[in-house]
PDB file of N, CA and C in Angstrom:
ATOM      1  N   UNK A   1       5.105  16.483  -3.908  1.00  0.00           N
ATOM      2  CA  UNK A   1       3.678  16.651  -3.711  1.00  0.00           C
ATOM      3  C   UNK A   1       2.940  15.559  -4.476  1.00  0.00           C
ATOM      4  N   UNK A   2       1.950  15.088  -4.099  1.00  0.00           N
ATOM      5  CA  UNK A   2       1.038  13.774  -4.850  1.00  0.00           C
ATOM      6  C   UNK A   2      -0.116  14.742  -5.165  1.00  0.00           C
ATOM      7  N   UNK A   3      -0.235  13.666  -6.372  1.00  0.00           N
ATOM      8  CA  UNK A   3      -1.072  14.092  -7.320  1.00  0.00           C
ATOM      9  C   UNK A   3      -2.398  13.900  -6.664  1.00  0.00           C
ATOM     10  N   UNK A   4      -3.702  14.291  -7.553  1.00  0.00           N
ATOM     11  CA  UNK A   4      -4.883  14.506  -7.502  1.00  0.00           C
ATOM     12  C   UNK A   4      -5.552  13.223  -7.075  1.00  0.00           C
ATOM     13  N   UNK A   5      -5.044  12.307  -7.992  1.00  0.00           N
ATOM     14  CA  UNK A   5      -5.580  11.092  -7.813  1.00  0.00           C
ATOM     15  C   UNK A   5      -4.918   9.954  -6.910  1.00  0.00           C
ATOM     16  N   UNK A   6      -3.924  10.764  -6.028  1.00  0.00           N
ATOM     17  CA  UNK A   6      -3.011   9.710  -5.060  1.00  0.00           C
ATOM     18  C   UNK A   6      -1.875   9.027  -5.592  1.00  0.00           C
ATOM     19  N   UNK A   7      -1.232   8.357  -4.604  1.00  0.00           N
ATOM     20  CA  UNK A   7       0.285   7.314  -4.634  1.00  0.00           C
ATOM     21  C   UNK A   7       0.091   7.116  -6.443  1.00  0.00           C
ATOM     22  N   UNK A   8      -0.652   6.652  -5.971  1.00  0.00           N
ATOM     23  CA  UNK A   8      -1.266   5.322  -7.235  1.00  0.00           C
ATOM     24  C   UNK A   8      -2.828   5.790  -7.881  1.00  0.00           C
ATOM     25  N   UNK A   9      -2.914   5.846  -9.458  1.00  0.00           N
ATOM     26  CA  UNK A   9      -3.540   6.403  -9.875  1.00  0.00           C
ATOM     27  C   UNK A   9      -5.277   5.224  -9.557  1.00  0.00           C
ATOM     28  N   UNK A  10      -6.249   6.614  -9.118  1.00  0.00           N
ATOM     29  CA  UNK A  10      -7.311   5.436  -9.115  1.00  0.00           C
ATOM     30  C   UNK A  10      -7.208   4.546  -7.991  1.00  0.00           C
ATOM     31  N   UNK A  11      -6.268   4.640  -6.982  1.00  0.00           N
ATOM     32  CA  UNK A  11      -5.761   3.441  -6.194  1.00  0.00           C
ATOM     33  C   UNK A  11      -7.293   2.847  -5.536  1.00  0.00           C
ATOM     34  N   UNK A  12      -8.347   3.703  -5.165  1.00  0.00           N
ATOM     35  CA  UNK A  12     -10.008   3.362  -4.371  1.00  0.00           C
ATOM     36  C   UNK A  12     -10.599   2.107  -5.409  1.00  0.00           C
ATOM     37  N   UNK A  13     -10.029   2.296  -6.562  1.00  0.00           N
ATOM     38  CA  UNK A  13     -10.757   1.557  -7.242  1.00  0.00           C
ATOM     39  C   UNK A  13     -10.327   0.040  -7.886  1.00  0.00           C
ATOM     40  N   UNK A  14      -8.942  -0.291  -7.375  1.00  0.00           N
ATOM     41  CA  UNK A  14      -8.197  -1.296  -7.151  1.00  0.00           C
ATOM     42  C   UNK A  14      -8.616  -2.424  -6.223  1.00  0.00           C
ATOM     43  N   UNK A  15      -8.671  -3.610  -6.435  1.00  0.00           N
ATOM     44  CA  UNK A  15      -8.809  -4.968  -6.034  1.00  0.00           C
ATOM     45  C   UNK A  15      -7.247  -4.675  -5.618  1.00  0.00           C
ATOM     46  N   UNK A  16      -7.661  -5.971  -4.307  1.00  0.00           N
ATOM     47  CA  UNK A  16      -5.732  -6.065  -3.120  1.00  0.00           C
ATOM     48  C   UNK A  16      -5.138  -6.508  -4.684  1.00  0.00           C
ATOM     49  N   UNK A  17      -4.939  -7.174  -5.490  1.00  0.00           N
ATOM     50  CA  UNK A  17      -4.226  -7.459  -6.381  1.00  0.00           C
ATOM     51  C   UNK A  17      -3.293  -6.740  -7.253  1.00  0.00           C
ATOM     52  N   UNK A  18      -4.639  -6.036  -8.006  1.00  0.00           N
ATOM     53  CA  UNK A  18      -4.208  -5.051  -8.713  1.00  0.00           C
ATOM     54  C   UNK A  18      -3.529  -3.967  -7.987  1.00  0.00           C
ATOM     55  N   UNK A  19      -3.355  -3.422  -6.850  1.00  0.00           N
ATOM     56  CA  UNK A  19      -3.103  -2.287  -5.791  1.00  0.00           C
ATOM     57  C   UNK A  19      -1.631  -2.967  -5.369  1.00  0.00           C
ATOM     58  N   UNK A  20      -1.399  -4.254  -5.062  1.00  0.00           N
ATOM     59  CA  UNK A  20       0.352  -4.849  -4.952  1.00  0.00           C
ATOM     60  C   UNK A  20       0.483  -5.184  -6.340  1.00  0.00           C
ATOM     61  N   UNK A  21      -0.161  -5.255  -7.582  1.00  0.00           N
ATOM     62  CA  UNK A  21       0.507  -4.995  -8.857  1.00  0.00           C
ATOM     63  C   UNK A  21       1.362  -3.465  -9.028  1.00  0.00           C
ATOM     64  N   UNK A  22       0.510  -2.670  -9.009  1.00  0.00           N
ATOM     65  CA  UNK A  22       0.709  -1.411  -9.091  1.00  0.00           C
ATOM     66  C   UNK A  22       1.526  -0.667  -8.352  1.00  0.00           C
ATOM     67  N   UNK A  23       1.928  -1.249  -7.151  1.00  0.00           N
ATOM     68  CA  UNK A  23       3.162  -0.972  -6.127  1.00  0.00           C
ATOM     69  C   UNK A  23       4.598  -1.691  -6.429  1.00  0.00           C
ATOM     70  N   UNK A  24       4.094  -2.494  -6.721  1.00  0.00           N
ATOM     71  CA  UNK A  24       5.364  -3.410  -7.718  1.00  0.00           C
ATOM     72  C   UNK A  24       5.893  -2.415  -8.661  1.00  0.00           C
ATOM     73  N   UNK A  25       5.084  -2.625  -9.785  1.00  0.00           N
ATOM     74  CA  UNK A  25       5.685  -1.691 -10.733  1.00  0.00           C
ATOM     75  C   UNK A  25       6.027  -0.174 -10.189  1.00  0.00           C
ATOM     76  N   UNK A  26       5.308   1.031  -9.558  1.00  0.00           N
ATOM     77  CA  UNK A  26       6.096   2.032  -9.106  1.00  0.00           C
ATOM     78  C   UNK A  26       7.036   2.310  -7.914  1.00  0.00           C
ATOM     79  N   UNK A  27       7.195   0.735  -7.510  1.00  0.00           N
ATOM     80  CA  UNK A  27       8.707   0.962  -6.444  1.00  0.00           C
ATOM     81  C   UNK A  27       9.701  -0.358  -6.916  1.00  0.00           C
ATOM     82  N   UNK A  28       9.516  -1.304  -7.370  1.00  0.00           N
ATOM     83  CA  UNK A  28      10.323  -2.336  -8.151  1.00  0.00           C
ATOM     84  C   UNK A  28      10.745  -3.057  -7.082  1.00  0.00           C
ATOM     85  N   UNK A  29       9.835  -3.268  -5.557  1.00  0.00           N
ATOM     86  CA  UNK A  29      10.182  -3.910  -4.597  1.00  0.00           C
ATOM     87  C   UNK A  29       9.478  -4.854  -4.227  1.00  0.00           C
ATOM     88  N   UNK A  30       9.809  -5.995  -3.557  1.00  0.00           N
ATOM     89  CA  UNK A  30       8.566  -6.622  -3.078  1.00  0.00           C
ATOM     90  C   UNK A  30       7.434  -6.164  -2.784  1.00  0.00           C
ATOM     91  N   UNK A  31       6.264  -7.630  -2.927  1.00  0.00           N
ATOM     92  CA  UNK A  31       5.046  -6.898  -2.628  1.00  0.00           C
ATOM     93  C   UNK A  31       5.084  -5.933  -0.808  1.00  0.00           C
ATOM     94  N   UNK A  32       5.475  -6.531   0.007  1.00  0.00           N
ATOM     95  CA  UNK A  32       5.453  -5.816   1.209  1.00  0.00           C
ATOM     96  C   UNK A  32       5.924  -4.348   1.222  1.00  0.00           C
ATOM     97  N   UNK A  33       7.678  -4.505   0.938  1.00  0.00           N
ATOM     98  CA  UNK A  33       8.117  -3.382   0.769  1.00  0.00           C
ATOM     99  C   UNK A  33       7.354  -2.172  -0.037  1.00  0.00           C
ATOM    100  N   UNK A  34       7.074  -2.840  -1.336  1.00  0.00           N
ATOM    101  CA  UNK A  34       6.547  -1.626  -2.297  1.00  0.00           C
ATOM    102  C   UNK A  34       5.110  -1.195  -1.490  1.00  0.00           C
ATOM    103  N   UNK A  35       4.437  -1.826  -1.267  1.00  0.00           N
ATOM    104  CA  UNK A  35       3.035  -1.012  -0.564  1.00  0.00           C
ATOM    105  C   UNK A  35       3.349  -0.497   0.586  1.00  0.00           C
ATOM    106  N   UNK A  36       4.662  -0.950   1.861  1.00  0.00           N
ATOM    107  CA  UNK A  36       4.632   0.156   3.011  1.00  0.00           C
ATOM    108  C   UNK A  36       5.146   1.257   2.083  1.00  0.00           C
ATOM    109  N   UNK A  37       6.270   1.177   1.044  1.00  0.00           N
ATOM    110  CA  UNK A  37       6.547   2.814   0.102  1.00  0.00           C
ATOM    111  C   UNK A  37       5.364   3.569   0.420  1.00  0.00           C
ATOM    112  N   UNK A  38       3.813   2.737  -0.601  1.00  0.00           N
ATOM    113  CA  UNK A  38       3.051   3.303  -0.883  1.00  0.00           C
ATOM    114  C   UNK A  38       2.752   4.539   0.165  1.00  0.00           C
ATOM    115  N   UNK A  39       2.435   3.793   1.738  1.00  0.00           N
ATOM    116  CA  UNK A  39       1.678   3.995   2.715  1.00  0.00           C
ATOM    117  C   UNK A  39       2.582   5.814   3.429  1.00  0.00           C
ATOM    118  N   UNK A  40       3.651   5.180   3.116  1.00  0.00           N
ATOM    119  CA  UNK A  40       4.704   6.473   3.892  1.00  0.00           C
ATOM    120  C   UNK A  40       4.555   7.794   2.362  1.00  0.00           C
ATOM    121  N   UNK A  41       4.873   7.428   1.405  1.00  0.00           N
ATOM    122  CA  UNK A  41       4.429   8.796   0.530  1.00  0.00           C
ATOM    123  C   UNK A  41       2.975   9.158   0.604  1.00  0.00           C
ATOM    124  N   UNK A  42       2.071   8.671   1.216  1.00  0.00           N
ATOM    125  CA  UNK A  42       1.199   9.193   1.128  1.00  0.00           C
ATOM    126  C   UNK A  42       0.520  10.555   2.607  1.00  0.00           C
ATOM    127  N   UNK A  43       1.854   9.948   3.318  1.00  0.00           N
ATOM    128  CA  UNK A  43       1.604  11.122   4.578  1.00  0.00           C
ATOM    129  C   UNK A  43       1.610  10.621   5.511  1.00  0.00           C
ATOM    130  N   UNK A  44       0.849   9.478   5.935  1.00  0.00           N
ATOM    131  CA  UNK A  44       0.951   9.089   7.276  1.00  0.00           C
ATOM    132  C   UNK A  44       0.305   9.224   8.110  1.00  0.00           C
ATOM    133  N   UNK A  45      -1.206   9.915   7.423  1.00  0.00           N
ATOM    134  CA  UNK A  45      -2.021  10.485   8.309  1.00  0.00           C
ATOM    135  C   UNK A  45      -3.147   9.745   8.439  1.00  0.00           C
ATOM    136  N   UNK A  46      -3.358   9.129   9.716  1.00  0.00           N
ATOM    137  CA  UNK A  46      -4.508   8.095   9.774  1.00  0.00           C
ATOM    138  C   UNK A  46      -5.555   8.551   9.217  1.00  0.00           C
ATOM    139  N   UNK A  47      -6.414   9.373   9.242  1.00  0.00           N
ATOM    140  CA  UNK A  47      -7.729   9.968   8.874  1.00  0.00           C
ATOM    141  C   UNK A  47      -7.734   9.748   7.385  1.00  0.00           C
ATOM    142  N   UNK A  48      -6.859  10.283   6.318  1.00  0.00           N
ATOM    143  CA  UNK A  48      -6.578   9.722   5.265  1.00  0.00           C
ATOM    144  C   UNK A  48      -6.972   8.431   4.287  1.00  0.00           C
ATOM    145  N   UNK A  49      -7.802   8.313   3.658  1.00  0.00           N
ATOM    146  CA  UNK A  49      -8.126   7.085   3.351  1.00  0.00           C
ATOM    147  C   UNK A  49      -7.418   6.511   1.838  1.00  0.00           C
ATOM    148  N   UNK A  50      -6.408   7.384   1.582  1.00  0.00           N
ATOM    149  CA  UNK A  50      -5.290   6.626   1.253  1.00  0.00           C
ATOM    150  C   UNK A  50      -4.866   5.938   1.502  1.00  0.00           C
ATOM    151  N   UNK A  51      -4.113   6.524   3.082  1.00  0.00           N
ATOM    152  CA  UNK A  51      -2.978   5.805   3.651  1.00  0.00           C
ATOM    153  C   UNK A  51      -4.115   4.949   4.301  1.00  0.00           C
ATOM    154  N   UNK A  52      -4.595   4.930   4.789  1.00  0.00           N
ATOM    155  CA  UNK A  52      -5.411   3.605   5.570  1.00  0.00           C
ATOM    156  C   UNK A  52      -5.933   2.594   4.255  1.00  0.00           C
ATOM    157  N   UNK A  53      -5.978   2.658   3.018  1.00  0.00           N
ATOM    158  CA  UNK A  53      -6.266   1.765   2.143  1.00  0.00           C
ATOM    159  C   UNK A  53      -4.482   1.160   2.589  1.00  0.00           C
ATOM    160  N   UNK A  54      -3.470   1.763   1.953  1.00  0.00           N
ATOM    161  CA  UNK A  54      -2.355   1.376   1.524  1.00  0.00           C
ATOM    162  C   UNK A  54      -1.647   0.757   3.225  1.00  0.00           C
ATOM    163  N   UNK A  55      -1.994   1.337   4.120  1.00  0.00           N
ATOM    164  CA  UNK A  55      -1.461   0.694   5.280  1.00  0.00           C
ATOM    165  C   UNK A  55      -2.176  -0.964   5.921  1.00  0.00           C
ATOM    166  N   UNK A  56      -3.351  -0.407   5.997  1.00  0.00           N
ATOM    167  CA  UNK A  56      -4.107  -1.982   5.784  1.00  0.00           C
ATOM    168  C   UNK A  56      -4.013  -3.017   4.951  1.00  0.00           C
ATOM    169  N   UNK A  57      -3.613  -3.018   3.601  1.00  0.00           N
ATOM    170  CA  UNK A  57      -2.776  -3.723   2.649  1.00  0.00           C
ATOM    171  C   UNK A  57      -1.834  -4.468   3.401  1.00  0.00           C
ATOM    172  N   UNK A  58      -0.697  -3.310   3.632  1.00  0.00           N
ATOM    173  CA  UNK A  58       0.298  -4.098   4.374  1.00  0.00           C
ATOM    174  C   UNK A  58       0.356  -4.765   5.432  1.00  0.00           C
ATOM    175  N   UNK A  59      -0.795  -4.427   6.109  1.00  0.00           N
ATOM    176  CA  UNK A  59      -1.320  -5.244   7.847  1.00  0.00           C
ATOM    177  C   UNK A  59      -1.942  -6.359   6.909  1.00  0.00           C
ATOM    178  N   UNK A  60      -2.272  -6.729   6.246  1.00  0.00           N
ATOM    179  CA  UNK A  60      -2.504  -7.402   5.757  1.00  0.00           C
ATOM    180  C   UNK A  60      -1.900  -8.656   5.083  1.00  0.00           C
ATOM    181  N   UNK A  61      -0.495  -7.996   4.106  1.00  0.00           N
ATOM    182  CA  UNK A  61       0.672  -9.033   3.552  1.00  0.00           C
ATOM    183  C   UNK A  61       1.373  -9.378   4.939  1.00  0.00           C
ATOM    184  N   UNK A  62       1.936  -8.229   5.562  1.00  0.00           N
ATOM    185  CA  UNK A  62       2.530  -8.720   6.396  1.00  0.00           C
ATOM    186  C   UNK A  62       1.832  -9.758   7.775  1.00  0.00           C
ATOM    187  N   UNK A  63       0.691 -10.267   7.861  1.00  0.00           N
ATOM    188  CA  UNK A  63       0.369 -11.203   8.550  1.00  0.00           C
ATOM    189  C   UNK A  63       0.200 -12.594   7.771  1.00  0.00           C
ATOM    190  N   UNK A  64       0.136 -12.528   6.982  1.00  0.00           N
ATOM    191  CA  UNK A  64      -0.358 -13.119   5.710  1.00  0.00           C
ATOM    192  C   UNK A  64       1.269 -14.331   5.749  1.00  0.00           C
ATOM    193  N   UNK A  65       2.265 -13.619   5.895  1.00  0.00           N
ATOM    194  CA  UNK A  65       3.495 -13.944   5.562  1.00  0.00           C
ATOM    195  C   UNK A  65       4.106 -14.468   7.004  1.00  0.00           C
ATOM    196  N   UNK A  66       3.113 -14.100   7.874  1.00  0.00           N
ATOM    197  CA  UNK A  66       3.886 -14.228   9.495  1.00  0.00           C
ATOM    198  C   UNK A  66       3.794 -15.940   9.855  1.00  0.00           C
ATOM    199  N   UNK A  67       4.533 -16.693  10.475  1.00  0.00           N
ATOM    200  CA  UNK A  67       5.024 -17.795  10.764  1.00  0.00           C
ATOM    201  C   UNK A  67       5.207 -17.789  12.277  1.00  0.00           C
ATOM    202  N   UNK A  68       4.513 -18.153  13.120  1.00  0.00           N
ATOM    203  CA  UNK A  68       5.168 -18.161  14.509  1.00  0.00           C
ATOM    204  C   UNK A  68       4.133 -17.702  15.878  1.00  0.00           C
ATOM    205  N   UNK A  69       4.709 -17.690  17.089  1.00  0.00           N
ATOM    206  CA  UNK A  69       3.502 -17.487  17.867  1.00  0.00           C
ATOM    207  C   UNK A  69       3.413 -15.674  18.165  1.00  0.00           C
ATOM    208  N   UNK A  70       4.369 -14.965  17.619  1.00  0.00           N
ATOM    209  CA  UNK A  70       4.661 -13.626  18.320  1.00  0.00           C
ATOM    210  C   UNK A  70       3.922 -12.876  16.928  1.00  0.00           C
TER     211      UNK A  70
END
């Protein structure tokens, strides 16, 4: 069960930085990997503005990182 304050403590109040700092340190994975973690413990539920902080993150690295025409 997640806590009161989400994945990640305070996570609303995180800069993209600090928010793939903070996924770093509580999954010890890359920045990509550790924030989709984030996105899937948090439920999965679009309406959620958790997971839509923490999923948009990753729509985010992961284009960020993309190379190519597809």
């Amino acid at each position: 069960m997640r806590s009161r304050d989400g994945i990640v403590e305070n996570w609303e109040l995180l800069t993209e930085d600090e928010a793939i700092e903070a996924a770093i340190e509580k999954h010890s994975k890359d920045p990509i990997t550790s924030i989709a973690y984030c996105a899937i413990e948090v439920s999965g539920n679009a309406d959620d503005p958790e997971y839509r902080f923490w999923f948009d993150l990753f729509l985010r690295l992961s284009k960020k990182d993309h190379i190519g025409w597809a």
